[in-house]
Protein backbone atom coordinates (compact mmCIF):
# COMPACT_ATOMS: atom_id res chain seq x y z
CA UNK A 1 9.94 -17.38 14.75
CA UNK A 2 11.28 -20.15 12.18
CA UNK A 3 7.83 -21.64 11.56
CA UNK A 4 6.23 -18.46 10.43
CA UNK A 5 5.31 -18.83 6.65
CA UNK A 6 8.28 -18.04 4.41
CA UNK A 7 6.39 -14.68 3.35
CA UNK A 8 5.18 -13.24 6.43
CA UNK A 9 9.15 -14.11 6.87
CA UNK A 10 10.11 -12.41 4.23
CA UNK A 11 8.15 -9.25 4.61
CA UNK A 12 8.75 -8.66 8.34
CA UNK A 13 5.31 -6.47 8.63
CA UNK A 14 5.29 -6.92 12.58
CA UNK A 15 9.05 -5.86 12.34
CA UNK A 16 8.61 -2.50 11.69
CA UNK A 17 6.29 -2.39 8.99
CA UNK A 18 3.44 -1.40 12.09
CA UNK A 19 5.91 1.17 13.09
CA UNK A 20 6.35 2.73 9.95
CA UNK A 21 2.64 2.50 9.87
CA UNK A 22 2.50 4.16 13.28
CA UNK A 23 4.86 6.69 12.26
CA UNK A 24 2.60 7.96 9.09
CA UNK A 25 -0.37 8.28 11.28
CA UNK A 26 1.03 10.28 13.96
CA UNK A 27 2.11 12.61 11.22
CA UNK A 28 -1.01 13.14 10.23
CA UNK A 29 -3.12 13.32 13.43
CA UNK A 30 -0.08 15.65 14.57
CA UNK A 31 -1.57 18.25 12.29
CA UNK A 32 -4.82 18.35 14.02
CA UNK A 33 -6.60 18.19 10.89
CA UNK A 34 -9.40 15.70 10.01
CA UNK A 35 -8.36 12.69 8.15
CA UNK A 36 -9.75 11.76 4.95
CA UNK A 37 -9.24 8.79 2.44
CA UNK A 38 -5.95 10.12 1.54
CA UNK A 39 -4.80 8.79 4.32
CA UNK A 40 -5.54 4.97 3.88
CA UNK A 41 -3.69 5.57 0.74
CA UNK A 42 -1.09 6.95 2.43
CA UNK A 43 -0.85 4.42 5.12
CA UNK A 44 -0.78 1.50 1.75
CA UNK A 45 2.26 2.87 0.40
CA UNK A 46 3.83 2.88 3.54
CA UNK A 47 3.01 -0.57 3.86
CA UNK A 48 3.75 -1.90 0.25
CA UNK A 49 6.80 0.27 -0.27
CA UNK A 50 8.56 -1.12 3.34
CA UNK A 51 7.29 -4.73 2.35
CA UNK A 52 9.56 -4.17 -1.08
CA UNK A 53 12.29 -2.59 0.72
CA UNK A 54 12.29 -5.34 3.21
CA UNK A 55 11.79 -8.00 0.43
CA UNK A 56 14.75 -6.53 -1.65
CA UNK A 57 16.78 -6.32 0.92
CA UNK A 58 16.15 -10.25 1.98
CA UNK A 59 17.43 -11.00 -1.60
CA UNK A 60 20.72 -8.59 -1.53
CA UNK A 61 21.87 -10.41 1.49
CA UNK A 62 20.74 -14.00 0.77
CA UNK A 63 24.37 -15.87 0.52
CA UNK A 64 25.39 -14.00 3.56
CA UNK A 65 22.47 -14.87 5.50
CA UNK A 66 23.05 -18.62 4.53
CA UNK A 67 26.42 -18.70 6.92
CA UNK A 68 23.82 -18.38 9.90
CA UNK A 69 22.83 -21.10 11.42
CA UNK A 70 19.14 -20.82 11.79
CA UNK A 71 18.70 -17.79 8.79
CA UNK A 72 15.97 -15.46 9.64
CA UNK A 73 16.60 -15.00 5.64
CA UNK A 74 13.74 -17.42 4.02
CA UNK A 75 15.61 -17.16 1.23
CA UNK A 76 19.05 -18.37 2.87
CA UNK A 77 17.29 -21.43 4.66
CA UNK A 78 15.60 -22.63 1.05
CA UNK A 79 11.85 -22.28 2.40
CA UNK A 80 11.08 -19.66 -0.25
CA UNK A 81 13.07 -18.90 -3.88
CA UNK A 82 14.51 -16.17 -4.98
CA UNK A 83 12.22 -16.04 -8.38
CA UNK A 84 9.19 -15.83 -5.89
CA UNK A 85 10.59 -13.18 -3.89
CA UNK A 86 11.48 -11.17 -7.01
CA UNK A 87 7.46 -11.59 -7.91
CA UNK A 88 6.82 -10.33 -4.84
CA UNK A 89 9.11 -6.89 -4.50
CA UNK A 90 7.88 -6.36 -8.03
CA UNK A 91 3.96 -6.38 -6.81
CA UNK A 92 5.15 -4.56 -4.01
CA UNK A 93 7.07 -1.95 -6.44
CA UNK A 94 3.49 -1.73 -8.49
CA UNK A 95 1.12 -0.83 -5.41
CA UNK A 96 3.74 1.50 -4.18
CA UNK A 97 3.79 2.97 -7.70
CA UNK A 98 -0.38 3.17 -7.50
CA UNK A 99 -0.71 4.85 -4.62
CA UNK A 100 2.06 7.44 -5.58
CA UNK A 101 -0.55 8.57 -8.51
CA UNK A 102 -3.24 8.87 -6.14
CA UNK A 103 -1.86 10.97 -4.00
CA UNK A 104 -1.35 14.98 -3.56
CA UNK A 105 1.68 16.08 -6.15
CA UNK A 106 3.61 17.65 -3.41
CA UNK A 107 4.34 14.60 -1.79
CA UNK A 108 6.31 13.15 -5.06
CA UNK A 109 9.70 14.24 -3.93
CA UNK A 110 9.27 12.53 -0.32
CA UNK A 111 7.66 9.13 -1.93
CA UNK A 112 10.83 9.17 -4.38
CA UNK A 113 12.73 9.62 -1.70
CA UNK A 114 11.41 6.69 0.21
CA UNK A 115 11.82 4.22 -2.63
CA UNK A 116 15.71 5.80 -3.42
CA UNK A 117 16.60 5.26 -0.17
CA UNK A 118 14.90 1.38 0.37
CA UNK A 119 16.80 0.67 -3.09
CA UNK A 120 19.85 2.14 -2.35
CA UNK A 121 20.21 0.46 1.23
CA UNK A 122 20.69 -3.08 -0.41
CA UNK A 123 21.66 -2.18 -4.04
CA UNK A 124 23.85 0.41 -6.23
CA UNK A 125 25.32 2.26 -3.09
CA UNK A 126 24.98 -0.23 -0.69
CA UNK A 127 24.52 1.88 2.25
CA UNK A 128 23.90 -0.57 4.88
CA UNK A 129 27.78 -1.90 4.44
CA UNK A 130 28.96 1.91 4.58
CA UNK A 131 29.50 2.91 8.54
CA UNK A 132 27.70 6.16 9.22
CA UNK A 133 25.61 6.11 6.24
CA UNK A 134 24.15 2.47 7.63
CA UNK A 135 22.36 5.25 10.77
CA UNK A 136 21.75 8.14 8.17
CA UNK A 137 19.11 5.86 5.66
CA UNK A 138 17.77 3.59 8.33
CA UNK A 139 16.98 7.19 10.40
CA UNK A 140 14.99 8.47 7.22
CA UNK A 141 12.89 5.09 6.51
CA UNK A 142 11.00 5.79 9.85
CA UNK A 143 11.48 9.85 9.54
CA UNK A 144 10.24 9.69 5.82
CA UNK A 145 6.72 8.02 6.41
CA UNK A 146 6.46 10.48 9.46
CA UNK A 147 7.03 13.38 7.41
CA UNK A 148 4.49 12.37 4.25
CA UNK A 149 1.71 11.92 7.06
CA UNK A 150 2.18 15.33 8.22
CA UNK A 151 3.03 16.88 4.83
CA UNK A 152 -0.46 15.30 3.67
CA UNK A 153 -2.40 17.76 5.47
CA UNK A 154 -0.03 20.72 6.30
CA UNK A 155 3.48 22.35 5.31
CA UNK A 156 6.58 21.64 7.26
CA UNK A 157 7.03 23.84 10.17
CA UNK A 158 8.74 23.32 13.43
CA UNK A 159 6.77 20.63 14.53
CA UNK A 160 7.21 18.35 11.71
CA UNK A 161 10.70 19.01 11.87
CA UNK A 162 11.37 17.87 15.63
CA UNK A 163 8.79 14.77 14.43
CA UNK A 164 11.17 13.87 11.56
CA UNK A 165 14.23 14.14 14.02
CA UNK A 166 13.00 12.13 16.64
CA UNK A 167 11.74 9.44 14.17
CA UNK A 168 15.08 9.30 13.10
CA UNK A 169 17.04 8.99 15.85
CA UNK A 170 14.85 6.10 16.62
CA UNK A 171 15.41 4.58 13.04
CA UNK A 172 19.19 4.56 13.44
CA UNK A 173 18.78 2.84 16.83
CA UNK A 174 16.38 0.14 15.16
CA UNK A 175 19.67 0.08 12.39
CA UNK A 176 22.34 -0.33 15.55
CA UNK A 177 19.98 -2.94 17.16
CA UNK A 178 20.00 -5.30 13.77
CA UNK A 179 23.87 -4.55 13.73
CA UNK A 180 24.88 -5.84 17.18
CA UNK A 181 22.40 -8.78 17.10
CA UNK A 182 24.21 -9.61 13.50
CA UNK A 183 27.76 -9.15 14.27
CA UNK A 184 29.49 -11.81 14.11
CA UNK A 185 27.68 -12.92 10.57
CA UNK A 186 28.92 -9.37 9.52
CA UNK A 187 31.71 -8.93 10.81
CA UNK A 188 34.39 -10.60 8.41
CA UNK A 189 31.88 -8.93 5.07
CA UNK A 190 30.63 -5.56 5.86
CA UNK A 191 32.62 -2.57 7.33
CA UNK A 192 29.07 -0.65 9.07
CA UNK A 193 28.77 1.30 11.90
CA UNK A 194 28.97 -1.77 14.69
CA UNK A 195 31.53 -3.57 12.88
CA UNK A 196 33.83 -0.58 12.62
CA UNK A 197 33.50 0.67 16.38
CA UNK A 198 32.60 -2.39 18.08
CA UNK A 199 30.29 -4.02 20.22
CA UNK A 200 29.97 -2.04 23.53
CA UNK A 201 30.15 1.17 21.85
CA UNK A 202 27.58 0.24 19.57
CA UNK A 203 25.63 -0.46 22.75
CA UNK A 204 26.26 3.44 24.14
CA UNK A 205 25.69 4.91 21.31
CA UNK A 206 22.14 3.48 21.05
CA UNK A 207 21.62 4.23 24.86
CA UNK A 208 22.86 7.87 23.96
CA UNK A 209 20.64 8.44 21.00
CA UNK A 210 17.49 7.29 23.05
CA UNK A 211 18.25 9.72 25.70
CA UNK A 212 19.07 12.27 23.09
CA UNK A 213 15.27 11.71 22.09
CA UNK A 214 13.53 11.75 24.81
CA UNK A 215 15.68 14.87 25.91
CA UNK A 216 13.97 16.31 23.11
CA UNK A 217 11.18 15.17 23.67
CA UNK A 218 10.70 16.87 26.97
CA UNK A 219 12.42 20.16 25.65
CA UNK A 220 9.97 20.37 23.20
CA UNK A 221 6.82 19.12 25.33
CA UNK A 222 7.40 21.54 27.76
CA UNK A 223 7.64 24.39 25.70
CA UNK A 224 5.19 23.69 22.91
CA UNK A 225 1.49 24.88 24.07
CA UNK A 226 -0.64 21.27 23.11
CA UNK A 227 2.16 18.98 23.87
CA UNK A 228 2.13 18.89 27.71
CA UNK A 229 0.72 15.70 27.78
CA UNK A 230 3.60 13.84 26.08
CA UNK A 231 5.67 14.94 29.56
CA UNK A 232 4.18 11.35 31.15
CA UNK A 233 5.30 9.07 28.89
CA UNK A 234 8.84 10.60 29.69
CA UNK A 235 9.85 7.81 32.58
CA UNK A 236 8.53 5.16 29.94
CA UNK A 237 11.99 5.35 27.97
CA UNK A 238 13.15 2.96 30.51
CA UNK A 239 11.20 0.45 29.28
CA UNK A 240 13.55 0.94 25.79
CA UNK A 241 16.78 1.43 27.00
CA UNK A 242 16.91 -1.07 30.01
CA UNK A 243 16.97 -4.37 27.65
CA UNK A 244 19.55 -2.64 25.54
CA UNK A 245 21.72 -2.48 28.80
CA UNK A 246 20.54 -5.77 29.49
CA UNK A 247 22.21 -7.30 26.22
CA UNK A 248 25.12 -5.50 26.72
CA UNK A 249 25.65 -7.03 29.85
CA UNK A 250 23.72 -10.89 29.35
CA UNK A 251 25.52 -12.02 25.87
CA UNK A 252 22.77 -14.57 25.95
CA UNK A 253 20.25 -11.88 25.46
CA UNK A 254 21.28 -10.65 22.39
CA UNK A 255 19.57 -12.41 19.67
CA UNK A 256 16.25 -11.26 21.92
CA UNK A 257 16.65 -7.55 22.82
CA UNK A 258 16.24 -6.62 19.39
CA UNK A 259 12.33 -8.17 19.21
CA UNK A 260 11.72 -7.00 22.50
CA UNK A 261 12.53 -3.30 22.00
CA UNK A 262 10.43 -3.80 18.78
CA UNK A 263 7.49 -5.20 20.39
CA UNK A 264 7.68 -2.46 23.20
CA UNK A 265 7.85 0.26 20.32
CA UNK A 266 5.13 -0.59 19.21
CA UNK A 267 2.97 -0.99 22.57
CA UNK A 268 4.21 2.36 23.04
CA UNK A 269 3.36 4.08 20.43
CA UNK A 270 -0.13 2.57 20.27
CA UNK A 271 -0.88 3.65 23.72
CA UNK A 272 0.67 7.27 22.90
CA UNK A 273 -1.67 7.37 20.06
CA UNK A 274 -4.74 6.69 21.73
CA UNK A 275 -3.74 9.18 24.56
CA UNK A 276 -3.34 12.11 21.41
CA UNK A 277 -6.82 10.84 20.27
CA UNK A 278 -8.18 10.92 23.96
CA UNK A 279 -7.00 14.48 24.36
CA UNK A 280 -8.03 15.98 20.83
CA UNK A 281 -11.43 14.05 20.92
CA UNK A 282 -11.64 16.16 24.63
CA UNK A 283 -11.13 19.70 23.27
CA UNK A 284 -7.52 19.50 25.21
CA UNK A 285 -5.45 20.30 21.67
């Protein structure tokens, strides 16, 4: 992954920039409204808005990335400079800002939200060094961009709610995933979740959140008229949690289950979106 440009370094879209993408789109079609160019201005500021919370956060931890010996950091391996990437969060910052104006009024609070929580992770508050509030802000980066989707075209109501919650509890896995894979860089600077209760529990607790999810998943599939056809995708967890118990149990895997789970995410959720088009586009919902 070394000889990707510097940027495409920097910004991490295929991280989880496509998730968050994913995320604001299945908010949206989860209304069962029509989409309209709102949307694409939505789905920018979801894009420019994680690129400067990624970028920022690249720069925060720059001389602790250094200590690593091959930095993921572009900035800690000297293949891009901090003035650049400070050019580039502030262009990022600006589109963000843009598509904030262009969309609905009632979505201000949410978008602010968004941007206080991507600057507070790295800066001021520092909340990815602070155990338990590490899980809390990377939960609402996914659960945020879920929740403007579906705000764009209707109120909150039950079902955005358990949409926001599961989102969630998937972003504080993604947040216990970087944790464990980062360890032993963090372990003698930051006090966060993994570094203050250790490896292997780190490695239940994820386990435990993503059965937690797809728990409710199936609680709320089952029981929600339009949902039924969620109840497949149930047995797919497996394909999640299994390299997490891999890594647990294969040290050597560990600076790999993180992209893996990440790429099978997002394989996931693509295939899980075309299956909600399938079944609206049949008259099913």
């Amino acid at each position: 992954m070394y000889i990707y440009h510097p940027l495409r370094r920097l910004i991490r879209f295929e991280a989880y920039g496509i998730l968050f993408i994913l995320a604001g789109m299945f908010g949206a079609l989860l209304t069962v409204l029509p989409p309209d160019s709102l949307l694409v201005v939505l789905l920018i500021f979801i894009a420019a808005s994680s690129a400067f919370g990624f970028v920022i956060n690249d720069i925060s931890d720059m001389a602790l990335d250094a200590r690593a010996v091959k930095p993921r950091n572009p900035l800690a391996d000297g293949s891009l400079s901090c003035r650049t990437a400070k050019q580039v969060s502030y262009f990022f910052l600006l589109l963000s800002v843009g598509c904030m104006v262009l969309m609905p009024v009632h979505l201000l609070p949410v978008e602010l939200a968004v941007m206080f929580v991507f600057v507070t992770y790295s800066f001021f508050i520092e909340a990815k060094n602070i155990a338990g509030l590490d899980l809390v802000y990377h939960a609402l980066f996914p659960a945020l961009y879920g929740l403007l989707g579906y705000m764009l075209y209707h109120p909150p109501d039950l079902t955005g709610l358990v949409f926001f919650v599961l989102l969630g509890i998937f972003g504080a896995v993604g947040e216990l995933c970087n944790e464990i894979r980062d360890l032993e860089k963090d372990r003698s600077e930051r006090k966060n979740t993994v570094v203050l209760v250790g490896e292997r529990r780190g490695f239940y607790l994820m386990m435990t959140l993503m059965v937690m999810a797809f728990a409710i998943i199936g609680i709320f599939s089952s029981g929600e008229p339009g949902f039924f056809w969620l109840l497949p995708f149930l047995p797919l967890g497996l394909v999640l949690i299994y390299p997490v118990w891999k890594a647990m149990n294969e040290p050597g895997y560990r600076q790999k289950f993180v992209d893996v789970i990440n790429t099978r995410a997002i394989v996931l959720a693509v295939v899980m979106l075309a299956v909600y088009g399938i079944v609206r586009f049949t008259g099913y919902i």
